[in-house]
Protein backbone atom coordinates (compact mmCIF):
# COMPACT_ATOMS: atom_id res chain seq x y z
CA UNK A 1 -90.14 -34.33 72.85
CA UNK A 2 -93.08 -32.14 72.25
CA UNK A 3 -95.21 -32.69 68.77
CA UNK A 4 -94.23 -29.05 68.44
CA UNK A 5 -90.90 -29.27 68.69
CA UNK A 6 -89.06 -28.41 65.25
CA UNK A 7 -87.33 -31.23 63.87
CA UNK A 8 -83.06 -31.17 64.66
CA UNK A 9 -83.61 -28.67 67.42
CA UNK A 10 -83.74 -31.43 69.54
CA UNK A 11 -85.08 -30.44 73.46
CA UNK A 12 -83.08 -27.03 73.25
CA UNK A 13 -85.97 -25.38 71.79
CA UNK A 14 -88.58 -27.72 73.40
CA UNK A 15 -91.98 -25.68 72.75
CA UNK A 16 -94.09 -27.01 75.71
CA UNK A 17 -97.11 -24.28 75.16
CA UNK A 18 -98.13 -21.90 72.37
CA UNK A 19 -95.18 -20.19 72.24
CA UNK A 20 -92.32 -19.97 70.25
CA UNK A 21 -88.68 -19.34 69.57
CA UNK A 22 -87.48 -16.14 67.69
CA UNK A 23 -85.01 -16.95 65.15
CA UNK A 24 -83.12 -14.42 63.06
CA UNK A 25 -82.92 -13.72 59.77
CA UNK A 26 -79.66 -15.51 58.19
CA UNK A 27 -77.63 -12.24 57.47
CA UNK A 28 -76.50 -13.42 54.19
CA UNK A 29 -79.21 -12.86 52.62
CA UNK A 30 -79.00 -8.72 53.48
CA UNK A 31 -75.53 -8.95 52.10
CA UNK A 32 -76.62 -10.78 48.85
CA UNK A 33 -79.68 -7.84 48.84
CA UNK A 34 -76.63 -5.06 49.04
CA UNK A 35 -74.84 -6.86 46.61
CA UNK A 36 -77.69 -7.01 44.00
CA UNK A 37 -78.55 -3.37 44.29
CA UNK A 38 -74.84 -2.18 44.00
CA UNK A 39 -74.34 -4.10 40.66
CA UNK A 40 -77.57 -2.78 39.22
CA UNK A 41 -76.23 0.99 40.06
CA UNK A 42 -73.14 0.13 38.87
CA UNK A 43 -74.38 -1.19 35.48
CA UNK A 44 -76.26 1.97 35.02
CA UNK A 45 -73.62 4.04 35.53
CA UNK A 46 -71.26 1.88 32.90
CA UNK A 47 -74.67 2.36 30.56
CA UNK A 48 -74.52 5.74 30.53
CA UNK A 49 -71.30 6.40 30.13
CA UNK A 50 -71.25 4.09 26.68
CA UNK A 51 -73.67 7.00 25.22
CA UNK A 52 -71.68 9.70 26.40
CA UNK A 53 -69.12 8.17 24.02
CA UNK A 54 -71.40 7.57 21.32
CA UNK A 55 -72.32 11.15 21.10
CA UNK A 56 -68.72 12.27 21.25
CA UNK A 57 -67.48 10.00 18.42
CA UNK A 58 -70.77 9.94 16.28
CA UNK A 59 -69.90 13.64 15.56
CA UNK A 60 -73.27 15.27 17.06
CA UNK A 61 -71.44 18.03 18.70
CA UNK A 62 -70.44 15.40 21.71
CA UNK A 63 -71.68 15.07 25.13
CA UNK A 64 -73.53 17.96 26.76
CA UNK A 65 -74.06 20.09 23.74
CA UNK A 66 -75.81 17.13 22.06
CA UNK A 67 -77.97 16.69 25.21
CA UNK A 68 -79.05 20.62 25.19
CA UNK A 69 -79.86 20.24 21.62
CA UNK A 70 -81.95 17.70 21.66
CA UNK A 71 -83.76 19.16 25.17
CA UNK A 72 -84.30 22.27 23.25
CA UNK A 73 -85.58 20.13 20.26
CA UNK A 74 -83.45 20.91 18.25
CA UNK A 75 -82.02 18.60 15.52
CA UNK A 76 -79.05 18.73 14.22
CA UNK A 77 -78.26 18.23 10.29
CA UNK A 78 -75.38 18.76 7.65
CA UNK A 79 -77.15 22.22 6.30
CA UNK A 80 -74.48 24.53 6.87
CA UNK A 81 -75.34 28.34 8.17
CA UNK A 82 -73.06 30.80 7.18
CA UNK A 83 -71.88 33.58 10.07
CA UNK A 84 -69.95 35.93 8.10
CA UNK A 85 -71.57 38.64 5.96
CA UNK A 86 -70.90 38.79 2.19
CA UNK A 87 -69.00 41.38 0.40
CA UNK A 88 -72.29 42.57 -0.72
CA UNK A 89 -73.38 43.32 3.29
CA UNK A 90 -70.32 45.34 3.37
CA UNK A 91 -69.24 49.05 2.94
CA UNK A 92 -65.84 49.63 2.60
CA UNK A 93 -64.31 53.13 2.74
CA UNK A 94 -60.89 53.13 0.87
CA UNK A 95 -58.25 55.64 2.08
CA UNK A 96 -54.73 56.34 0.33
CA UNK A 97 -51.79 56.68 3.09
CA UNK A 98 -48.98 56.44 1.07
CA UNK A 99 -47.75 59.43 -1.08
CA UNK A 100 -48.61 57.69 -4.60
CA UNK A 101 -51.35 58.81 -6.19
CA UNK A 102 -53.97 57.37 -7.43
CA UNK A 103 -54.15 54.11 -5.36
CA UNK A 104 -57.35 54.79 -3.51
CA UNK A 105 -59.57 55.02 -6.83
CA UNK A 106 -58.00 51.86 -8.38
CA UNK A 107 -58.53 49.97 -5.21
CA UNK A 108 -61.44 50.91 -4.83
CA UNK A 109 -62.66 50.11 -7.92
CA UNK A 110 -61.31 46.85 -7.86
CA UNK A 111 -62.78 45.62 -4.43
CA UNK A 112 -66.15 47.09 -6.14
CA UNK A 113 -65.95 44.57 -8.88
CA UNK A 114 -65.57 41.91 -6.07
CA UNK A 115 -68.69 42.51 -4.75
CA UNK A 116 -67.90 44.99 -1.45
CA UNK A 117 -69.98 47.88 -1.20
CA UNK A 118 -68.08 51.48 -1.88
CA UNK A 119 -68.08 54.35 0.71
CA UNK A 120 -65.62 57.17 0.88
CA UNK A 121 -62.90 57.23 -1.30
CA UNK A 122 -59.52 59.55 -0.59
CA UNK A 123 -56.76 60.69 1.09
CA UNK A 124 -55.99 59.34 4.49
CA UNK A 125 -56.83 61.18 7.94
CA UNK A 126 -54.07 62.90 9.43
CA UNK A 127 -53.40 60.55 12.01
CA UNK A 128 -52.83 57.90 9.19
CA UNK A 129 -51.46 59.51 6.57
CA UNK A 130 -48.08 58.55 5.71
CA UNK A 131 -47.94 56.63 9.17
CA UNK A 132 -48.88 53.17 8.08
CA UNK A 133 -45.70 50.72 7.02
CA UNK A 134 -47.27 47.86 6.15
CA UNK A 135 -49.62 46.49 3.76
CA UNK A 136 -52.59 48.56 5.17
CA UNK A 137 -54.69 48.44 8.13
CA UNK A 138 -58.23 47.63 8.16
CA UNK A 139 -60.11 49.45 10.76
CA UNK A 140 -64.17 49.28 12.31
CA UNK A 141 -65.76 48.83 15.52
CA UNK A 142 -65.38 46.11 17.76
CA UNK A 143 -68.41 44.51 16.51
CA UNK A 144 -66.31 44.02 12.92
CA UNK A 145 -63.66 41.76 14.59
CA UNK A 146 -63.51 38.28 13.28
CA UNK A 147 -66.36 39.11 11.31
CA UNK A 148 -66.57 41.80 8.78
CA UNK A 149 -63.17 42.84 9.11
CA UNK A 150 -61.64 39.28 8.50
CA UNK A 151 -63.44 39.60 5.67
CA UNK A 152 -61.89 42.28 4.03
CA UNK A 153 -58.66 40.76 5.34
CA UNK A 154 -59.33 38.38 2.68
CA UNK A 155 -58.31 40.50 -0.12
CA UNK A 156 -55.28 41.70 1.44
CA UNK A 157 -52.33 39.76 2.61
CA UNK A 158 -51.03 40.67 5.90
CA UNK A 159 -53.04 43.69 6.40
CA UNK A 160 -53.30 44.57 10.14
CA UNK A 161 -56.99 44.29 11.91
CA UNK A 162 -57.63 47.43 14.30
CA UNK A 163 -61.17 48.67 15.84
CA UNK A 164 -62.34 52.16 17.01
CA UNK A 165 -65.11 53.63 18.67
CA UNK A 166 -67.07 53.93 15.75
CA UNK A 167 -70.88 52.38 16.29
CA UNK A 168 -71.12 52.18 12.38
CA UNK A 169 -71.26 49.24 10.52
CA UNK A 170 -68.70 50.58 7.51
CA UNK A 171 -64.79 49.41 7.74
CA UNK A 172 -61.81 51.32 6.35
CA UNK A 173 -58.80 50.42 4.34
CA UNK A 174 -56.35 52.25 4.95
CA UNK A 175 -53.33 51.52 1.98
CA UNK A 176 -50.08 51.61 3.48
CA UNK A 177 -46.55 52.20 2.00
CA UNK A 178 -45.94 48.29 1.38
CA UNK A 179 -48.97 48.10 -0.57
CA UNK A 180 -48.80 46.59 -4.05
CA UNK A 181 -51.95 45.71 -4.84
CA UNK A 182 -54.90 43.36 -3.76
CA UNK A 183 -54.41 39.65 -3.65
CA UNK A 184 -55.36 37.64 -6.96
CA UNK A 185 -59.02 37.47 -6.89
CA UNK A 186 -59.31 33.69 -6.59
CA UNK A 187 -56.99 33.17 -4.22
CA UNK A 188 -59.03 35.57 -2.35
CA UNK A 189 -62.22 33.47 -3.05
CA UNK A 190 -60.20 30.61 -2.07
CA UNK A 191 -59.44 32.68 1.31
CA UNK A 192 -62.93 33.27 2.06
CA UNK A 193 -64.13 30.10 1.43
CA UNK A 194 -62.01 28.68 4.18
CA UNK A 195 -62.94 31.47 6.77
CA UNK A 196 -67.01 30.82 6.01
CA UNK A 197 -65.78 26.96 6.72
CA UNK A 198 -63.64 27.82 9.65
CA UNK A 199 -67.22 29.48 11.19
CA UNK A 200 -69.85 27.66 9.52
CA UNK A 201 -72.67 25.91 11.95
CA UNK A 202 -75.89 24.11 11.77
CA UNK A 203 -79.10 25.06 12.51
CA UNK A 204 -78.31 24.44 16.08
CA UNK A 205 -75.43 26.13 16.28
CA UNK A 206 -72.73 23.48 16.36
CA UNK A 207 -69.57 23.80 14.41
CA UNK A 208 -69.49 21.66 11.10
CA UNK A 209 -66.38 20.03 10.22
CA UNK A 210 -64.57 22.03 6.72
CA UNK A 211 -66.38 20.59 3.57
CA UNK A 212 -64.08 19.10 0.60
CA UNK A 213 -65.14 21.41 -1.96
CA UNK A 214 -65.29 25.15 -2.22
């Protein structure tokens, strides 16, 4: 046997010059490489996933949204930002459509003392007058819906919500023949204070859960 001859390989692999035998990588080790890199992936992907769930149960708005805020820089807090204009933002023009008299002036006069801005006062228009059955409509443009009419709707149960193609930014209540009067004023405070909840946000636009108090 050669001096050169790797020990156990015996005179298969007898090296008689200055050359030698290829040998091959064991292939275990690629699987154990293939292996490694899978369960590192793998791990990541578990990783993740734990802070998607964070941000869902930690009440940050939850997955995606809470990623765009904080890519816009944008932090969220507990300061809650009101959507809904006050009473005070809005002009309300009153209009009698039942044949008693009188119940434009004295509605209007209350909803004044609530706060809501006075327009015209009067009969109704034709097309309403003597034509509404319930409580009374409340009417504006289809930017008012959900926002300025709802509230209105606030002082008065079970009045229907209706747009037109008016681009102002007044509303009218119309009184209909089931009308009795407007709902106790705190109850209608208490009414409005769960609509501003219902659409409150914070300053990065994500809903805030109803507060305990209002």
């Amino acid at each position: 046997m050669s001096m050169l001859t790797p020990p156990g390989l015996g005179g298969k692999y007898r090296i008689t010059g200055d050359k030698y035998p290829r040998m091959r990588r064991p292939r275990y080790r690629s699987r154990l490489a293939l292996a490694g890199t899978s369960a590192v992936v793998a791990l990541g992907l578990a990783g993740w996933g734990t802070m998607q769930l964070i941000d869902v149960f930690s009440g940050n708005g939850g997955g995606k949204l809470a990623v765009a805020s904080r890519k816009a820089g944008c932090k969220p807090s507990s300061e809650r930002i009101m959507t809904l204009p006050k009473p005070g933002q809005i002009t309300v023009n009153v209009y009698n459509a039942t044949p008693r008299g009188g119940l434009a002036k004295t509605t209007a006069d209350e909803l004044k003392k609530r706060g809501f801005r006075i327009g015209k006062v009067g009969n109704a228009p034709a097309q309403y007058d003597k034509k509404v059955p319930g409580a009374g409509i409340l009417l504006g443009s289809p930017a008012a819906a959900n926002t300025t009419l709802s509230v209105l709707g606030t002082q008065l149960k079970d009045a229907e919500q209706r747009t037109d193609a008016r681009e102002t930014a007044d509303v009218d209540l119309l009184i209909g023949s089931a009308f009795k009067e407007l709902n106790v004023q705190k109850d209608a405070e208490q009414a409005l204070a769960t609509l501003a909840d219902a659409t409150a946000k914070d300053s990065c636009g994500n809903r805030l859960p109803p507060s305990e108090k209002h």
